[in-house]
N, C-alpha and C. Protein backbone atom coordinates (compact mmCIF):
# COMPACT_ATOMS: atom_id res chain seq x y z
N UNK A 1 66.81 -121.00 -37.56
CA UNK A 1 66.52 -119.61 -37.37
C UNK A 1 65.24 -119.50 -36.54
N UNK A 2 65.11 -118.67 -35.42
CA UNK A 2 64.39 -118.07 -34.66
C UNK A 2 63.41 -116.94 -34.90
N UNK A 3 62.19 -117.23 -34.51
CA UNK A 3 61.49 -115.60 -35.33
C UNK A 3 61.05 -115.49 -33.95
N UNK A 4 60.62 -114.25 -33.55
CA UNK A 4 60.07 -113.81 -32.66
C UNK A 4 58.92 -112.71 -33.07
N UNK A 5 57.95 -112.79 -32.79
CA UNK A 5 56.73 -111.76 -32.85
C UNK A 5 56.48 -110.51 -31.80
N UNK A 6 57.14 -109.05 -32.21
CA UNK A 6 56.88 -108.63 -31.63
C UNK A 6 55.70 -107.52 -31.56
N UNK A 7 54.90 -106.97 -30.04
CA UNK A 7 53.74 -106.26 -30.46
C UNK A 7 53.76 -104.80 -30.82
N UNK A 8 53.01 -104.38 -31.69
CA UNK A 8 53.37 -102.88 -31.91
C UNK A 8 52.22 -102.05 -32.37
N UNK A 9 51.69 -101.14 -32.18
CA UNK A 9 50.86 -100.33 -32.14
C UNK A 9 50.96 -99.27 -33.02
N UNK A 10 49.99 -98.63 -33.70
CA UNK A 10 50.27 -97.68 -34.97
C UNK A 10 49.73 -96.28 -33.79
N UNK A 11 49.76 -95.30 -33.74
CA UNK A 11 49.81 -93.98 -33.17
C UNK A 11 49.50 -93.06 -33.73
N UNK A 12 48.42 -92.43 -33.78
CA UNK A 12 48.17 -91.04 -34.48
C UNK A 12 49.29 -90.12 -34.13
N UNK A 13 49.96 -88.73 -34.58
CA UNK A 13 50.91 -87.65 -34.70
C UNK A 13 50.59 -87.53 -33.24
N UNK A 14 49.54 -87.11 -32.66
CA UNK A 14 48.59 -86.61 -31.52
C UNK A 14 48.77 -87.57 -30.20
N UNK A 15 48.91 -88.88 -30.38
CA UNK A 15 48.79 -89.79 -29.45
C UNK A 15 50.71 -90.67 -29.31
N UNK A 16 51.62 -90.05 -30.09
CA UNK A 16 53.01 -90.54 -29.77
C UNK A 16 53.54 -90.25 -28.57
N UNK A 17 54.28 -91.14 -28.23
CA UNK A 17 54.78 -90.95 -26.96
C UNK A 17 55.54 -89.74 -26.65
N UNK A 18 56.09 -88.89 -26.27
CA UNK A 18 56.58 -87.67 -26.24
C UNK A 18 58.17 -88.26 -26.55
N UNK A 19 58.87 -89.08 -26.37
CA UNK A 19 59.89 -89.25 -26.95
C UNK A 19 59.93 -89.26 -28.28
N UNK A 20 58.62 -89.87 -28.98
CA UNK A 20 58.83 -90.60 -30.44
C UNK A 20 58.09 -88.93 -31.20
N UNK A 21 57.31 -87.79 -30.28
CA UNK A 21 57.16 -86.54 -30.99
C UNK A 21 57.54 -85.99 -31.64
N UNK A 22 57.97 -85.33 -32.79
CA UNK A 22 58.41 -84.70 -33.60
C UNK A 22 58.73 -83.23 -33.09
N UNK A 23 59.68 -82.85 -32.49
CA UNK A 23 59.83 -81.55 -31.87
C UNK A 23 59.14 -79.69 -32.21
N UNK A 24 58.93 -79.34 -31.47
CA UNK A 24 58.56 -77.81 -31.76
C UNK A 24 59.58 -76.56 -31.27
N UNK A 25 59.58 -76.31 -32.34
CA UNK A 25 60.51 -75.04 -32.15
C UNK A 25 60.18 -74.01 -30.50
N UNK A 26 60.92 -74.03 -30.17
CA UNK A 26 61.07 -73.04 -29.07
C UNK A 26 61.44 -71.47 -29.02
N UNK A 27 60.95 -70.82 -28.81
CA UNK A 27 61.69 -69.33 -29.31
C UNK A 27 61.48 -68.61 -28.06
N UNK A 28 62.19 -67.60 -27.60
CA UNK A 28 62.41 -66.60 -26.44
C UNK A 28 62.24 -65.22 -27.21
N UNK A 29 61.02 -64.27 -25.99
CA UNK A 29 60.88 -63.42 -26.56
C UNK A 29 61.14 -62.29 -25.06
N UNK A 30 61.24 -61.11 -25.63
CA UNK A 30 61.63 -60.40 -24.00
C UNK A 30 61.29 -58.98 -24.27
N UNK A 31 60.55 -58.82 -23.32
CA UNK A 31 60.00 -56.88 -23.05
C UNK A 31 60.80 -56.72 -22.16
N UNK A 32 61.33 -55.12 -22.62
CA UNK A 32 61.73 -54.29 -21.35
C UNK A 32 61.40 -53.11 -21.02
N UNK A 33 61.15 -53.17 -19.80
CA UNK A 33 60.38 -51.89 -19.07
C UNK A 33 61.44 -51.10 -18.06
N UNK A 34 61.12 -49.73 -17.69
CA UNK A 34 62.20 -49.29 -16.90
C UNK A 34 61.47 -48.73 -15.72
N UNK A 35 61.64 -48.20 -14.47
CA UNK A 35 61.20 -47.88 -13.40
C UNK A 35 62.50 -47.48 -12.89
N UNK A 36 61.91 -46.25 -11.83
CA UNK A 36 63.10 -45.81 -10.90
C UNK A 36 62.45 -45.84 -9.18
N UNK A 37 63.20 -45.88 -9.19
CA UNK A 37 62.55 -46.35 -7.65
C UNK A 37 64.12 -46.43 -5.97
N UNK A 38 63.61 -46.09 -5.31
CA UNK A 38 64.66 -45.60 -3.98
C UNK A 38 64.50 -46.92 -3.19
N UNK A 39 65.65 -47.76 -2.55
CA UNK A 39 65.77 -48.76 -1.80
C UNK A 39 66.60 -48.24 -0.27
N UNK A 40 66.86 -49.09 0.56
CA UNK A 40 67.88 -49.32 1.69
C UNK A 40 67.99 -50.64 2.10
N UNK A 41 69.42 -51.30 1.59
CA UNK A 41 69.80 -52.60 2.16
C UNK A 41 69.75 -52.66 3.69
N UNK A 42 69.14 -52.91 4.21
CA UNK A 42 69.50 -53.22 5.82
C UNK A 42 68.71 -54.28 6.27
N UNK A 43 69.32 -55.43 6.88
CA UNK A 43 68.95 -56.00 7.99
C UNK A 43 68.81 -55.94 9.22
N UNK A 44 67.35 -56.07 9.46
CA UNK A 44 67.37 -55.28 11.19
C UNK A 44 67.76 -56.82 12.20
N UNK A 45 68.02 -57.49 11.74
CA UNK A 45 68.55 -58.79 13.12
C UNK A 45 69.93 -58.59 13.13
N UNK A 46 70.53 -57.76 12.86
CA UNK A 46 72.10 -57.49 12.92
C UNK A 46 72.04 -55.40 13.20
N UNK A 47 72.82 -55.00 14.30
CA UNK A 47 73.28 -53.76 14.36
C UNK A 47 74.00 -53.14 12.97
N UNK A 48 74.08 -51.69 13.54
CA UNK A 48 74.14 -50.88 12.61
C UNK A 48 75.66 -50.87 11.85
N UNK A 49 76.48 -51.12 13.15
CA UNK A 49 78.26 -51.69 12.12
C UNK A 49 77.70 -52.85 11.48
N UNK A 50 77.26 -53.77 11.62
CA UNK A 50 77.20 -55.16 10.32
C UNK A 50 76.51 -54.48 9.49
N UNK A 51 75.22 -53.61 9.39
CA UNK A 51 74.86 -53.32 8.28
C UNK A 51 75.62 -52.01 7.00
N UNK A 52 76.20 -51.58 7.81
CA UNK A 52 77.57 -50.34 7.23
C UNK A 52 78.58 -51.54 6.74
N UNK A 53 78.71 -52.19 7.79
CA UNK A 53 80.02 -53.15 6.75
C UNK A 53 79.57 -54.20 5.46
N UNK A 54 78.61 -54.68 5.93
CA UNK A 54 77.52 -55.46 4.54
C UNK A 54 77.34 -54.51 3.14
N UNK A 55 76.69 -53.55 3.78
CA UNK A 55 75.73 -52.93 2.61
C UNK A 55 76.63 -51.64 2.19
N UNK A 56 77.14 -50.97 3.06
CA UNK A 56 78.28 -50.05 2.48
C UNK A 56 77.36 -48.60 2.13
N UNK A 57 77.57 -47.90 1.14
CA UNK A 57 76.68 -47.14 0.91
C UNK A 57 75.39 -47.57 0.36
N UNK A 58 75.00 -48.59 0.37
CA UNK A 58 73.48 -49.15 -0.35
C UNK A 58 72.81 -49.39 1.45
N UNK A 59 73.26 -49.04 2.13
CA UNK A 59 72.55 -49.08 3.73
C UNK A 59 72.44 -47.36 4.45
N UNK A 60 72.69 -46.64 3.27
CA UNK A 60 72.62 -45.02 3.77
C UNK A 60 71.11 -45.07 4.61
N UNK A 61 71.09 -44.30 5.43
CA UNK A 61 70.03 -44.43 6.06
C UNK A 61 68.71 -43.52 5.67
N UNK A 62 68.99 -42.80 4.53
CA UNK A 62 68.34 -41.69 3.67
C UNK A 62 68.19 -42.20 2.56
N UNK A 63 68.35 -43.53 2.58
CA UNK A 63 67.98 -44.52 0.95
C UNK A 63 68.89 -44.05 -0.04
N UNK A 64 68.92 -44.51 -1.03
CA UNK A 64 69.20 -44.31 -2.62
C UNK A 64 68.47 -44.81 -3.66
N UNK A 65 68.66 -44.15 -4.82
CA UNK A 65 67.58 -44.64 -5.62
C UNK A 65 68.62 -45.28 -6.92
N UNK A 66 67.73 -45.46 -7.91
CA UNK A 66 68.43 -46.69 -9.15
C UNK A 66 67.49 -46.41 -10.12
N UNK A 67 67.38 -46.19 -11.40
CA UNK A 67 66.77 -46.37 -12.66
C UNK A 67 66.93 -47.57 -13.39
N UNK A 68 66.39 -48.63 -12.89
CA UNK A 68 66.27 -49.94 -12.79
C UNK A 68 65.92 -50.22 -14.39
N UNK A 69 66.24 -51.47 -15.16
CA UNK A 69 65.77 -52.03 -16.11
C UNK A 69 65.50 -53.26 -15.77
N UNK A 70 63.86 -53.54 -16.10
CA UNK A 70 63.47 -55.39 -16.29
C UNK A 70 63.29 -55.66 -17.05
N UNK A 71 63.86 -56.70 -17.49
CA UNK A 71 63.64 -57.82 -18.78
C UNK A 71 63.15 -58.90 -18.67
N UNK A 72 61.60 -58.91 -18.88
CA UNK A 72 61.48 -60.74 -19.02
C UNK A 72 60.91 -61.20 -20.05
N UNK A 73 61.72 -62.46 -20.07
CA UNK A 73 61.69 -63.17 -21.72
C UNK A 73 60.69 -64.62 -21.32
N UNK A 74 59.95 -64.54 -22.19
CA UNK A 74 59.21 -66.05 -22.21
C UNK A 74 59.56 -67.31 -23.06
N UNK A 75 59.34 -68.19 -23.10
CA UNK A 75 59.95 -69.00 -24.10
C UNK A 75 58.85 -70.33 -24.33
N UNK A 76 58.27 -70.49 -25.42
CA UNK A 76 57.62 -71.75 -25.90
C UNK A 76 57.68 -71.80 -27.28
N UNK A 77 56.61 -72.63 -27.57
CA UNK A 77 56.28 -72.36 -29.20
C UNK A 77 55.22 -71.41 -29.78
N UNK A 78 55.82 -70.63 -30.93
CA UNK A 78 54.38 -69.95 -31.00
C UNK A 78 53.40 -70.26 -31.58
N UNK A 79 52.17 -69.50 -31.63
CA UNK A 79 51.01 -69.78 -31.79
C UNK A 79 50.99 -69.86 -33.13
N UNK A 80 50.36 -70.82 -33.58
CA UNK A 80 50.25 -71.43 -35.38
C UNK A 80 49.02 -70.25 -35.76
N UNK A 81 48.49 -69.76 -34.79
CA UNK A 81 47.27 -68.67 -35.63
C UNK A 81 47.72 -67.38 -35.41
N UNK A 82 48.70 -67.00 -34.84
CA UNK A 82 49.35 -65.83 -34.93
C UNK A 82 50.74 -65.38 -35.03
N UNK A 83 51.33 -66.54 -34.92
CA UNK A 83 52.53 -66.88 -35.03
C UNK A 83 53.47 -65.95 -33.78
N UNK A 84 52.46 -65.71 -32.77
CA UNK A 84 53.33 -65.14 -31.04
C UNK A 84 53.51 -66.37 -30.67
N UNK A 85 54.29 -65.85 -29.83
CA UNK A 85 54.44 -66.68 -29.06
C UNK A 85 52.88 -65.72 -27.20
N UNK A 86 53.29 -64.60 -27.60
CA UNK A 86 52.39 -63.90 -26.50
C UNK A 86 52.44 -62.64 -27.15
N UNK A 87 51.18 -61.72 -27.13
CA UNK A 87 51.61 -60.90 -27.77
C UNK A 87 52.35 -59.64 -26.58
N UNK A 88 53.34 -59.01 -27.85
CA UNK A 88 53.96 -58.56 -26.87
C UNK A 88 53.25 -56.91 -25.90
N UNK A 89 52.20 -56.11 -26.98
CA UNK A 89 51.43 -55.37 -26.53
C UNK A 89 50.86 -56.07 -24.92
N UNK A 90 50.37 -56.87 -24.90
CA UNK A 90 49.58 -57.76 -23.36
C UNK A 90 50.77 -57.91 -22.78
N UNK A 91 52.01 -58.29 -22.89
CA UNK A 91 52.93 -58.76 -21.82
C UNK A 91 53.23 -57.26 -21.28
N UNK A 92 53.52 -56.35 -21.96
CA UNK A 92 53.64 -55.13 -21.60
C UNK A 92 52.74 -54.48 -20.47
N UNK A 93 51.25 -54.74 -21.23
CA UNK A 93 50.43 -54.00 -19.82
C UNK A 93 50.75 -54.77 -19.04
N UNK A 94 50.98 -55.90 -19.15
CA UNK A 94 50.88 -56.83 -18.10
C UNK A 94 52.41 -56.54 -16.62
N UNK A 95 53.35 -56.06 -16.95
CA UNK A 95 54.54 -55.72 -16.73
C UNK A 95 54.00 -54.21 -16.08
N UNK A 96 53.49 -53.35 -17.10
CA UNK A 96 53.14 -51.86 -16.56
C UNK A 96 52.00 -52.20 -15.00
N UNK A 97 51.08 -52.89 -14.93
CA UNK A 97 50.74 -53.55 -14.36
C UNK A 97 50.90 -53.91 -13.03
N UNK A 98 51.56 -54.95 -13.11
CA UNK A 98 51.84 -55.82 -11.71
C UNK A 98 53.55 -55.50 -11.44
N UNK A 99 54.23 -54.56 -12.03
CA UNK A 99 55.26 -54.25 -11.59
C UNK A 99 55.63 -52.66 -11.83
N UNK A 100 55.81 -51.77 -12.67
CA UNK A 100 56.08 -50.83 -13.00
C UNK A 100 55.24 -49.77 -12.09
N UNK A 101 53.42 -49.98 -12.36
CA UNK A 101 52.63 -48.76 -11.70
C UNK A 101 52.80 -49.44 -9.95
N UNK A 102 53.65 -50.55 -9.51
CA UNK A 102 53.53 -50.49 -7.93
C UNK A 102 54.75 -50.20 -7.51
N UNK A 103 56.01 -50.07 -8.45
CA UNK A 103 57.33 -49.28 -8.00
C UNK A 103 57.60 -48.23 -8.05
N UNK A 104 57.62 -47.54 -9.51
CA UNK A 104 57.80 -46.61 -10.22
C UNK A 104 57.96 -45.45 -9.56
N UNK A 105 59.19 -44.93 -9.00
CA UNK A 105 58.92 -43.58 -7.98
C UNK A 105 58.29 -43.71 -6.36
N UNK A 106 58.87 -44.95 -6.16
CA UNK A 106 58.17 -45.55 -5.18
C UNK A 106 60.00 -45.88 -4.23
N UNK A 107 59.54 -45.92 -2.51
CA UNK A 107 60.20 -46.05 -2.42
C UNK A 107 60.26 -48.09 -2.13
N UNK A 108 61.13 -48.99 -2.36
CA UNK A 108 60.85 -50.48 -2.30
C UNK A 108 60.42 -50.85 -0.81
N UNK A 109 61.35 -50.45 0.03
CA UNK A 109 61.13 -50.80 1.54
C UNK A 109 59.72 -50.38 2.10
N UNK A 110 59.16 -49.70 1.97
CA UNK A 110 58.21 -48.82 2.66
C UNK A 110 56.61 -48.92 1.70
N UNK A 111 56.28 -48.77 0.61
CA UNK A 111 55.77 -48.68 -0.25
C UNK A 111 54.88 -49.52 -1.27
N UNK A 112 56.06 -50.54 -1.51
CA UNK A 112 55.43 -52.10 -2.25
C UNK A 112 54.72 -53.27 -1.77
N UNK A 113 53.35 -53.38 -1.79
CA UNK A 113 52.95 -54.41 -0.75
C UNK A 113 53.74 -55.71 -0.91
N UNK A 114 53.80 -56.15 -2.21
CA UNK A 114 54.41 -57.24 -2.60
C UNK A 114 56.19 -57.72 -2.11
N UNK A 115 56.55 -56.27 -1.77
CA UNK A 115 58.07 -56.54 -1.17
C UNK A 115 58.05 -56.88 0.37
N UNK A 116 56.81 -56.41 1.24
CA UNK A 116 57.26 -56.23 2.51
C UNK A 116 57.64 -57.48 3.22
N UNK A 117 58.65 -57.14 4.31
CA UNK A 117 59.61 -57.81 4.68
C UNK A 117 60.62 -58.64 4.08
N UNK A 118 61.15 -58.26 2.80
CA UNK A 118 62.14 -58.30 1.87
C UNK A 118 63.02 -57.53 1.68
N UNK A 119 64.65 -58.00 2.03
CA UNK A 119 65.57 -56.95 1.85
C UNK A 119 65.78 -56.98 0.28
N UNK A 120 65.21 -55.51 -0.13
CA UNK A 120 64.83 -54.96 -1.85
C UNK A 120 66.51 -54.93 -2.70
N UNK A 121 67.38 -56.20 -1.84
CA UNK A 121 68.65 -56.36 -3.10
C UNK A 121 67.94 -56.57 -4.52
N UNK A 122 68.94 -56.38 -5.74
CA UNK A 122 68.47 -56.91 -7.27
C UNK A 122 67.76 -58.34 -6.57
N UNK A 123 68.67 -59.32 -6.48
CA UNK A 123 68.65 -60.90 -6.23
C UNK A 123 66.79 -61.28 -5.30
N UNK A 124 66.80 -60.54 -4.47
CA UNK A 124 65.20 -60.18 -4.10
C UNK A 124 64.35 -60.14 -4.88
N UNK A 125 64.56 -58.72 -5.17
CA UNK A 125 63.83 -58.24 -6.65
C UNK A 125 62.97 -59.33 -7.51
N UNK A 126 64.10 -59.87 -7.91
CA UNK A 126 63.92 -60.93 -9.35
C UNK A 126 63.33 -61.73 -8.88
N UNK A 127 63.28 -62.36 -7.76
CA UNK A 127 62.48 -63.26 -7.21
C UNK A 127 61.34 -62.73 -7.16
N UNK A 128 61.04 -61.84 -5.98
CA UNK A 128 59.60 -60.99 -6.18
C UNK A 128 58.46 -60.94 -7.42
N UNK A 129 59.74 -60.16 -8.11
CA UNK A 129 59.02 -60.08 -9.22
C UNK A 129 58.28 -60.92 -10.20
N UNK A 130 59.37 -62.35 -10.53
CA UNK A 130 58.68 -63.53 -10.73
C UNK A 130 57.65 -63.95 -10.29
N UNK A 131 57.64 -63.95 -8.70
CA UNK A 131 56.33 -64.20 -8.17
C UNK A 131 54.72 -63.70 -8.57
N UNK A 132 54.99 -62.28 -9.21
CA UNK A 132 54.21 -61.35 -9.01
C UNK A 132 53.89 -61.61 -10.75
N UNK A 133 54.53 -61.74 -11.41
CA UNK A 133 54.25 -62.28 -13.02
C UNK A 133 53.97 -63.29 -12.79
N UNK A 134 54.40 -64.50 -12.20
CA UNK A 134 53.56 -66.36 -12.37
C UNK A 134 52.19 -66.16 -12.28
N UNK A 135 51.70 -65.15 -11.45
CA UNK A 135 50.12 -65.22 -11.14
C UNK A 135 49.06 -64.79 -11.99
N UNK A 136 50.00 -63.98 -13.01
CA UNK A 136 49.10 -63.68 -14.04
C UNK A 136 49.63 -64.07 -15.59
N UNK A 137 50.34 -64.87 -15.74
CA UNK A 137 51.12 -64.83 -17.35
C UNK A 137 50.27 -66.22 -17.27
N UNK A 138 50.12 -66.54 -18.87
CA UNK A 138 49.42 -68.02 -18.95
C UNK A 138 50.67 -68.84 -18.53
N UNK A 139 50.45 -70.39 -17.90
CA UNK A 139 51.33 -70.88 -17.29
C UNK A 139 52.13 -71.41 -18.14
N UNK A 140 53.12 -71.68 -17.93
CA UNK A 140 54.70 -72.28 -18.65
C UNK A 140 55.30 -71.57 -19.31
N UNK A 141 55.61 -70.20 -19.44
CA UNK A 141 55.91 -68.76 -20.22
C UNK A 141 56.73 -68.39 -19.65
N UNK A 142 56.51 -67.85 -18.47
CA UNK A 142 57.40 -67.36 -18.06
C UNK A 142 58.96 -68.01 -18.24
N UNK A 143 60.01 -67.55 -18.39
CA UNK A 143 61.75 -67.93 -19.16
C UNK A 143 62.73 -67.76 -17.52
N UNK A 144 62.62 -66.20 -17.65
CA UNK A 144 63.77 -65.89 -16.70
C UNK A 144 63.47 -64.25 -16.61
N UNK A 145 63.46 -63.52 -15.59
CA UNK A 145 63.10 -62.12 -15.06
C UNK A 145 64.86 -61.96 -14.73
N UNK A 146 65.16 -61.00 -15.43
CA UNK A 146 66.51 -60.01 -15.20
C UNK A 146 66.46 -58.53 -15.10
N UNK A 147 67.21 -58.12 -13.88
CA UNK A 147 66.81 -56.64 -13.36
C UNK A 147 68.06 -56.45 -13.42
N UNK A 148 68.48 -55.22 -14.24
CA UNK A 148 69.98 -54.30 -14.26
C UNK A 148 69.73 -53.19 -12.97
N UNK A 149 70.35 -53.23 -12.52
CA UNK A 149 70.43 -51.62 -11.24
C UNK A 149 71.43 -51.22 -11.95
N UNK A 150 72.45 -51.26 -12.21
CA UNK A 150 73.23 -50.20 -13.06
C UNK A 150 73.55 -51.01 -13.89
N UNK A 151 74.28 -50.07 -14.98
CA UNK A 151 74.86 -50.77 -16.51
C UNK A 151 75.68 -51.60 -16.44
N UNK A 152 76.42 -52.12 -15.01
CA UNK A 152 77.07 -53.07 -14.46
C UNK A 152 76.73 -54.71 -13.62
N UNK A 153 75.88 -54.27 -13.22
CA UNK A 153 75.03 -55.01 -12.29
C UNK A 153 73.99 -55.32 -12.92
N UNK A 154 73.50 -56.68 -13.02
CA UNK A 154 72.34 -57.11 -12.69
C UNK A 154 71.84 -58.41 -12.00
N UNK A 155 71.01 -59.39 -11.85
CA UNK A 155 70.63 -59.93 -11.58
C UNK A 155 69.83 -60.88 -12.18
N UNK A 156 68.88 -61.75 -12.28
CA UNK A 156 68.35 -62.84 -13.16
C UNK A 156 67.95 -63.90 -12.25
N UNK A 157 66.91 -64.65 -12.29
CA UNK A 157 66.14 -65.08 -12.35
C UNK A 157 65.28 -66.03 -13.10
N UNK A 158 65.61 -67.80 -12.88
CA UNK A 158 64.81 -68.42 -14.25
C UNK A 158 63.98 -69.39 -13.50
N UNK A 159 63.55 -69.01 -12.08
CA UNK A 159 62.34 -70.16 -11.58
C UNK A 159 62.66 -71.25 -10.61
N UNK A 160 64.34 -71.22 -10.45
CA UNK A 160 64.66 -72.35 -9.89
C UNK A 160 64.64 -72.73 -8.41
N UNK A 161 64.73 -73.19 -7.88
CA UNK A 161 65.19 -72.96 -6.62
C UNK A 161 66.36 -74.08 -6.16
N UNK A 162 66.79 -73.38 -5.02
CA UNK A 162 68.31 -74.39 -4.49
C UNK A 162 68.12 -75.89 -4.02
C-alpha cells in the first residue's frame, strides 16, 4: 500500500476560495416610475418613403406621444444591517432624477441631452437609460431597465452587449 501526503491549508469563512464559499442569497427588487413624453422615429440617412415605410405612423412628422412605464430592478444580496438590498425611497429619487425630471412632458428627439442623436425607439431608450442609471447607482445593482410604451410593447434591457 501506497500513502501519499497531500498539502492543505485551513481558510478562514473570509479567505475561501469563491468556489468553496458558502452562497448568498440574491434577491431582485424593482421601482416603477411613469413619464409621458412625445417621440418621432426617423432616420435622417434614408428619405422620407424609407422612413414612412420603417416607422409607419411612429415617423408622423408632428411626433406622438406615449405614457411610458420604467421598471428597474436591481439584484444582489441584502444588507445584513438593514436587510435592503437599496433602499427603495433613494432608488426612486434617484430614477425621479436622472430620468423622469429630464423626460417627463418633454419632447425625446429635441429636448433630452442624454438622447441626442439617438433614434428615441423603446430598444434605445433602455439602453440610454441604463447608461444614465450606471453612473449613479452603487456599482453591481443595477439587474435590467424595462420600458412599456404601451400595455403591449415593451422593451428591456440587462447590460449586455452583442
Amino acid at each position: 500500500m501506497l500513502w501519499f501526503l497531500v498539502p492543505f491549508e485551513l481558510f478562514s469563512n473570509n479567505q475561501l476560495p469563491p468556489s468553496a464559499k458558502p452562497s448568498t442569497p440574491r434577491v431582485y427588487v424593482t421601482r416603477q416610475v411613469h413619464f409621458n413624453a412625445a417621440h418621432r422615429l426617423h432616420n435622417a440617412a434614408f428619405d422620407d418613403a424609407w422612413n414612412q415605410k420603417t416607422y409607419g405612423h411612429c415617423n408622423h412628422p408632428n411626433w406622438h406621444g406615449h405614457n411610458y412605464v420604467l421598471e428597474v430592478t436591481l439584484a444582489g444580496p441584502p444588507d445584513p444591517n438593514t436587510g435592503y438590498l437599496m433602499d427603495l425611497g433613494e432608488l426612486n429619487r434617484m430614477l425621479q432624477e436622472q430620468i423622469v425630471a429630464k423626460c417627463d412632458h418633454r419632447n425625446l428627439n429635441m429636448d433630452v441631452d442624454f438622447l441626442q442623436g439617438i433614434i428615441p425607439s423603446s430598444e434605445n431608450l433602455v439602453i440610454a437609460f441604463w447608461n444614465e442609471l450606471a453612473r449613479v447607482l452603487p456599482p453591481h445593482l443595477l439587474h435590467r431597465v424595462r420600458l412599456w410604451e404601451t400595455p403591449r410593447n415593451m422593451a428591456e434591457y440587462l447590460g449586455e452587449t452583442a
